[in-house]
PDB file of N, CA and C in Angstrom:
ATOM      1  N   UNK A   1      18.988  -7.856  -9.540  1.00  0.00           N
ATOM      2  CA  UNK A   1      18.259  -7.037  -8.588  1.00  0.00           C
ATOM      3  C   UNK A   1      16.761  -7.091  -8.896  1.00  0.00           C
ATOM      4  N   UNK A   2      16.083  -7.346  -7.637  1.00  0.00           N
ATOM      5  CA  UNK A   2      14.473  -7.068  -8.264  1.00  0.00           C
ATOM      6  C   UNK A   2      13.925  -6.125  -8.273  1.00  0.00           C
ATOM      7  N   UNK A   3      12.944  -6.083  -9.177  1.00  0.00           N
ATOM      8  CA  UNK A   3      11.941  -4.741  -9.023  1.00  0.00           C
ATOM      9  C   UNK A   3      11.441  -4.035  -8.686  1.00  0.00           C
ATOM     10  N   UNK A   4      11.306  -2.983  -8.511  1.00  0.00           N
ATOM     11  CA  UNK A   4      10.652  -1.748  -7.226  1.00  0.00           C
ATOM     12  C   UNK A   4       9.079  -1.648  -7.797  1.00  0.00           C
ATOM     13  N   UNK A   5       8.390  -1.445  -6.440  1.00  0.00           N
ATOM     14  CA  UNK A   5       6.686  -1.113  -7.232  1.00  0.00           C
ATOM     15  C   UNK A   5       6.775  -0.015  -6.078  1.00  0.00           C
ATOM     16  N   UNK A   6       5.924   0.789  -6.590  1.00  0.00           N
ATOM     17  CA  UNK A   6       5.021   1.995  -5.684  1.00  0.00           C
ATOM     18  C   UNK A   6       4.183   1.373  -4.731  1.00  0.00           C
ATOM     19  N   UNK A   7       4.419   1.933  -3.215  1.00  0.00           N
ATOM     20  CA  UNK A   7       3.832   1.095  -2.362  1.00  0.00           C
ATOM     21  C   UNK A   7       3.286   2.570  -1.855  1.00  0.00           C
ATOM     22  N   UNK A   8       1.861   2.440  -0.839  1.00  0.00           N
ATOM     23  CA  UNK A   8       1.547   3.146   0.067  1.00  0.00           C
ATOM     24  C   UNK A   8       1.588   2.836   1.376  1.00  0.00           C
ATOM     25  N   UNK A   9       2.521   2.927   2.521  1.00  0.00           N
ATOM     26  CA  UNK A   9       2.852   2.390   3.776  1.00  0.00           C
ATOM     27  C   UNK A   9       1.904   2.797   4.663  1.00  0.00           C
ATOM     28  N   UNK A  10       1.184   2.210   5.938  1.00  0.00           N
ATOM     29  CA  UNK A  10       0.334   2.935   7.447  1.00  0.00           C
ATOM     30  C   UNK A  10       1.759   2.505   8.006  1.00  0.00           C
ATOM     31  N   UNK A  11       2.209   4.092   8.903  1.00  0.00           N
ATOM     32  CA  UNK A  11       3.678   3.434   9.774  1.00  0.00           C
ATOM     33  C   UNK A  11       3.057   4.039  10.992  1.00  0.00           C
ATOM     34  N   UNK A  12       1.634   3.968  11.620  1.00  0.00           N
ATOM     35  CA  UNK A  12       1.413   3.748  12.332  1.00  0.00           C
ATOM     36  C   UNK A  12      -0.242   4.160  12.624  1.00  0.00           C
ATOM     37  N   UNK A  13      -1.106   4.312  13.398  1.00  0.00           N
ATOM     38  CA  UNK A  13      -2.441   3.445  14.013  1.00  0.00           C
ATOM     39  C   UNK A  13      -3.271   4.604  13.670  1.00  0.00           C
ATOM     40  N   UNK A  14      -3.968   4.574  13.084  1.00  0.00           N
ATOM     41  CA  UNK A  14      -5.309   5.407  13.274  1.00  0.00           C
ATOM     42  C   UNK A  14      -5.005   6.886  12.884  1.00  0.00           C
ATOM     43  N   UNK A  15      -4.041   6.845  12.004  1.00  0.00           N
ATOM     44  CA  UNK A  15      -3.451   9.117  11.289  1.00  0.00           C
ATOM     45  C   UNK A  15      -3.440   8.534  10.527  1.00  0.00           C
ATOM     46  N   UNK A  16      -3.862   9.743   9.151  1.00  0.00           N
ATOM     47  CA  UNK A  16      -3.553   9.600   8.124  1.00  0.00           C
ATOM     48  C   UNK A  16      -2.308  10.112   7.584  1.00  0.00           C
ATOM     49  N   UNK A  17      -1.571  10.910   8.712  1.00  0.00           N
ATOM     50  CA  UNK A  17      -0.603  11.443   8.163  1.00  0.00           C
ATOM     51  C   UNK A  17       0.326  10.273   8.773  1.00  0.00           C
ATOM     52  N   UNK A  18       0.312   9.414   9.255  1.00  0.00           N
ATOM     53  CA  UNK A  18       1.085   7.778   8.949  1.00  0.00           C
ATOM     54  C   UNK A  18       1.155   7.604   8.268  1.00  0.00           C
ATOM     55  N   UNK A  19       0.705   7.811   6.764  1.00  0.00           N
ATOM     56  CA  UNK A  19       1.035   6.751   5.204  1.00  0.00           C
ATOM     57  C   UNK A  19       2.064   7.463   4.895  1.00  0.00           C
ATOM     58  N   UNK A  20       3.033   6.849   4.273  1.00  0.00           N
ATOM     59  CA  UNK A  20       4.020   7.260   3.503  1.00  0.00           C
ATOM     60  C   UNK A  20       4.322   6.492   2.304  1.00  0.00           C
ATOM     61  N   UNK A  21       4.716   7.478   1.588  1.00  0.00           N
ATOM     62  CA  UNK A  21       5.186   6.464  -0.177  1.00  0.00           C
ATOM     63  C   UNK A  21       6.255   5.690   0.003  1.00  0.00           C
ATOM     64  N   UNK A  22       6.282   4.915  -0.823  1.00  0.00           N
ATOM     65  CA  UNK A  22       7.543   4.001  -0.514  1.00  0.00           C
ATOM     66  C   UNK A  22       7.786   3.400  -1.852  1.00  0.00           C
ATOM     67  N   UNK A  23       9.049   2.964  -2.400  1.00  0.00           N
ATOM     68  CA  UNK A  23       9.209   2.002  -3.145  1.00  0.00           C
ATOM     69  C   UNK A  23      10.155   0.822  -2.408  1.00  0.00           C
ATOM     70  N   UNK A  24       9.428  -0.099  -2.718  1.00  0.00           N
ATOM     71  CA  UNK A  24       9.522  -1.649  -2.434  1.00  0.00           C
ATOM     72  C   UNK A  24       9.569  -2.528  -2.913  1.00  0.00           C
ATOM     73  N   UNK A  25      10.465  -3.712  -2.758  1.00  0.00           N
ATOM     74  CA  UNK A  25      10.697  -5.170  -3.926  1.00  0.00           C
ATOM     75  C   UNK A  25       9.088  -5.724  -4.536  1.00  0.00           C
ATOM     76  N   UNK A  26       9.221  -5.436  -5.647  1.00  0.00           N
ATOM     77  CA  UNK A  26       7.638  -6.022  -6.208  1.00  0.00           C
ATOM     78  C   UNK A  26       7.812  -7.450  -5.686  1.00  0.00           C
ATOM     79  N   UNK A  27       6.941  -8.280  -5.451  1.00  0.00           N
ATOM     80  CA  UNK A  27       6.587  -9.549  -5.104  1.00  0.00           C
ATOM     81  C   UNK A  27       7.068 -10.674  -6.284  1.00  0.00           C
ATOM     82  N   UNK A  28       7.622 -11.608  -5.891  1.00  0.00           N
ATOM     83  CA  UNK A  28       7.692 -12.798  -6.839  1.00  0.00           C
ATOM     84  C   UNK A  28       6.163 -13.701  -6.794  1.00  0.00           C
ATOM     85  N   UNK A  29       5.608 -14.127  -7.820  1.00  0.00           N
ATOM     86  CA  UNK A  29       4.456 -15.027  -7.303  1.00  0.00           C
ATOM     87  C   UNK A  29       5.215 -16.412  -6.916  1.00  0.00           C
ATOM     88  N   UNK A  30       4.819 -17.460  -6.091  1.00  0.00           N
ATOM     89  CA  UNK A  30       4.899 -18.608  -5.837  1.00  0.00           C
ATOM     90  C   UNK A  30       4.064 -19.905  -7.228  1.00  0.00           C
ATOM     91  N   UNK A  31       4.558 -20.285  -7.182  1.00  0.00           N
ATOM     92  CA  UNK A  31       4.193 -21.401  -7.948  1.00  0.00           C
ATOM     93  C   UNK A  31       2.761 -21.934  -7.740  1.00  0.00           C
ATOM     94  N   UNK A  32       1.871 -21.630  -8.869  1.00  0.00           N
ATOM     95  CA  UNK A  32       0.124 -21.210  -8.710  1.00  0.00           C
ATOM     96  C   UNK A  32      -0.552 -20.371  -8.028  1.00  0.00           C
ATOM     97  N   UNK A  33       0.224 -19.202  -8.126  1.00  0.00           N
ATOM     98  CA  UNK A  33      -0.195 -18.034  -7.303  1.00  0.00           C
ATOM     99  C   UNK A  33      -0.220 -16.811  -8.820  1.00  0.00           C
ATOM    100  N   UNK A  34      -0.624 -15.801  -8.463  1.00  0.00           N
ATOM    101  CA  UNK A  34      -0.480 -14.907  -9.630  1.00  0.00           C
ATOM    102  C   UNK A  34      -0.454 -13.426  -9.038  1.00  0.00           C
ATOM    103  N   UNK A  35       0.504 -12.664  -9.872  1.00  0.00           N
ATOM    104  CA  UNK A  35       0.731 -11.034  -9.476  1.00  0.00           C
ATOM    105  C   UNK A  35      -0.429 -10.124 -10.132  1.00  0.00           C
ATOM    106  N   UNK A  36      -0.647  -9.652  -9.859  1.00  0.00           N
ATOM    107  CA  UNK A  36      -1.788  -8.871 -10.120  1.00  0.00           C
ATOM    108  C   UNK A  36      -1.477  -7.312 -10.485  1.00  0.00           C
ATOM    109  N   UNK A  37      -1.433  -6.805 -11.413  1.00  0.00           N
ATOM    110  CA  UNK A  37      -0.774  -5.346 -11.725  1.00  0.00           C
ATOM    111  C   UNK A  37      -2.041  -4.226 -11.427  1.00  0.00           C
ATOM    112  N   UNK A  38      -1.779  -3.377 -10.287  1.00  0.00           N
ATOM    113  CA  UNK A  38      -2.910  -2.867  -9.961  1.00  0.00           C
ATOM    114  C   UNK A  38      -2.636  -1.194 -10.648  1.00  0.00           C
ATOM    115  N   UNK A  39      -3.260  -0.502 -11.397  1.00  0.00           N
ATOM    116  CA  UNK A  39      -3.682   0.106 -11.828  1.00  0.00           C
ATOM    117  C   UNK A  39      -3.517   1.927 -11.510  1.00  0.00           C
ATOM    118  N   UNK A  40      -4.894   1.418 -10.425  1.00  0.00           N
ATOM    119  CA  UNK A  40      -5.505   2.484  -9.532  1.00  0.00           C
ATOM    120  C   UNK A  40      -5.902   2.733  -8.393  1.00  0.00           C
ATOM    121  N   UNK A  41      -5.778   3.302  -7.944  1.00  0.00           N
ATOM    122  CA  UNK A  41      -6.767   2.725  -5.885  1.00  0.00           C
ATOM    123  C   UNK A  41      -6.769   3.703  -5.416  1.00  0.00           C
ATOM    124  N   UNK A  42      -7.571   4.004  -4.142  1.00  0.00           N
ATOM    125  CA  UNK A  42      -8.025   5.067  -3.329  1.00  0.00           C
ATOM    126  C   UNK A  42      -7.299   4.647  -1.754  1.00  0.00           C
ATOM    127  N   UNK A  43      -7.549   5.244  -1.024  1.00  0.00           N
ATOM    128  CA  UNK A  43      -7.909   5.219   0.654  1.00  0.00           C
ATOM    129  C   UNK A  43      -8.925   6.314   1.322  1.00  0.00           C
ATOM    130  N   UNK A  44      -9.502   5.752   1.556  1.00  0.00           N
ATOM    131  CA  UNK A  44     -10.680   6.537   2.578  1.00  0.00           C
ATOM    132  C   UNK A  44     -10.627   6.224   3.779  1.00  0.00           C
ATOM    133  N   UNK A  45     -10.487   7.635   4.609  1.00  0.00           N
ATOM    134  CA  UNK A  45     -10.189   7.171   6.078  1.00  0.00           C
ATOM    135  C   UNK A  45     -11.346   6.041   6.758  1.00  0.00           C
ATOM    136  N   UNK A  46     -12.409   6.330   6.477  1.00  0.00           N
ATOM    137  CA  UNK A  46     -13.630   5.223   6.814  1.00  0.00           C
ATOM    138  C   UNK A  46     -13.257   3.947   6.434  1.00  0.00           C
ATOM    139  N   UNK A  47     -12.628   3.772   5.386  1.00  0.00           N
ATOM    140  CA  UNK A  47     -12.986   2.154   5.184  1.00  0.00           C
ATOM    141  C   UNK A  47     -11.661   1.381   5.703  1.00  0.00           C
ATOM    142  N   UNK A  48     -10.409   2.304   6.168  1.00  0.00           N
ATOM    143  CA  UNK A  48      -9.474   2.014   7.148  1.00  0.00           C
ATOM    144  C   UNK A  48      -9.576   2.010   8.613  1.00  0.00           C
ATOM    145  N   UNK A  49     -10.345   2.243   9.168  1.00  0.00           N
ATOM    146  CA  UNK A  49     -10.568   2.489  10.423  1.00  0.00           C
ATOM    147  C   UNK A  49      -9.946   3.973  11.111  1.00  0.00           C
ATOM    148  N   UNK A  50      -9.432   5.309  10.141  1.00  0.00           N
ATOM    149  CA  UNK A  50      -8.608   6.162  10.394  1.00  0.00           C
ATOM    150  C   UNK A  50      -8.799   7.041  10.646  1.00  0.00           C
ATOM    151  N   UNK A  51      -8.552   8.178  11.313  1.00  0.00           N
ATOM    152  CA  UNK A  51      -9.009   9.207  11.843  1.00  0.00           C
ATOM    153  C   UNK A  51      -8.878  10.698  10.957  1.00  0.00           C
ATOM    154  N   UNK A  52     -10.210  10.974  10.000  1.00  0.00           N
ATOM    155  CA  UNK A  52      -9.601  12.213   9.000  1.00  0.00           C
ATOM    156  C   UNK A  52      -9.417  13.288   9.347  1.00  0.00           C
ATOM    157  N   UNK A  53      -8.187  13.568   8.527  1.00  0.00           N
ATOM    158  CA  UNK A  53      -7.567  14.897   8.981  1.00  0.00           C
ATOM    159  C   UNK A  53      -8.497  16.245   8.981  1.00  0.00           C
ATOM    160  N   UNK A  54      -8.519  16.865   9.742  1.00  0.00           N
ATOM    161  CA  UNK A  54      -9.600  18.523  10.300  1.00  0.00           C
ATOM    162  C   UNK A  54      -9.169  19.481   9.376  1.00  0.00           C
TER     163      UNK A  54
END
């Protein structure tokens, strides 16, 4: 079975209350490709195109 990673989903256009958590098959890399273990990260409705919540 493969691996689950913490995903953040948009399940749909322009809300922020569209994201949902998710766990999802971590990625296999392809042959000269590389996985990248990410850390930390943000979302800001601005730099998504999204409409912030009032």
């Amino acid at each position: 079975m493969r691996q689950l990673m913490k995903a953040v989903i948009l399940k749909g256009y322009r809300e922020m209350e569209k994201l949902e958590y998710a766990q999802v098959p971590k990625p296999i890399p392809q042959p000269g490709k590389v996985l990248i273990k990410l850390v930390a990260s943000s979302i800001l409705p601005k730099n998504c195109g999204l409409k912030p919540p009032l």
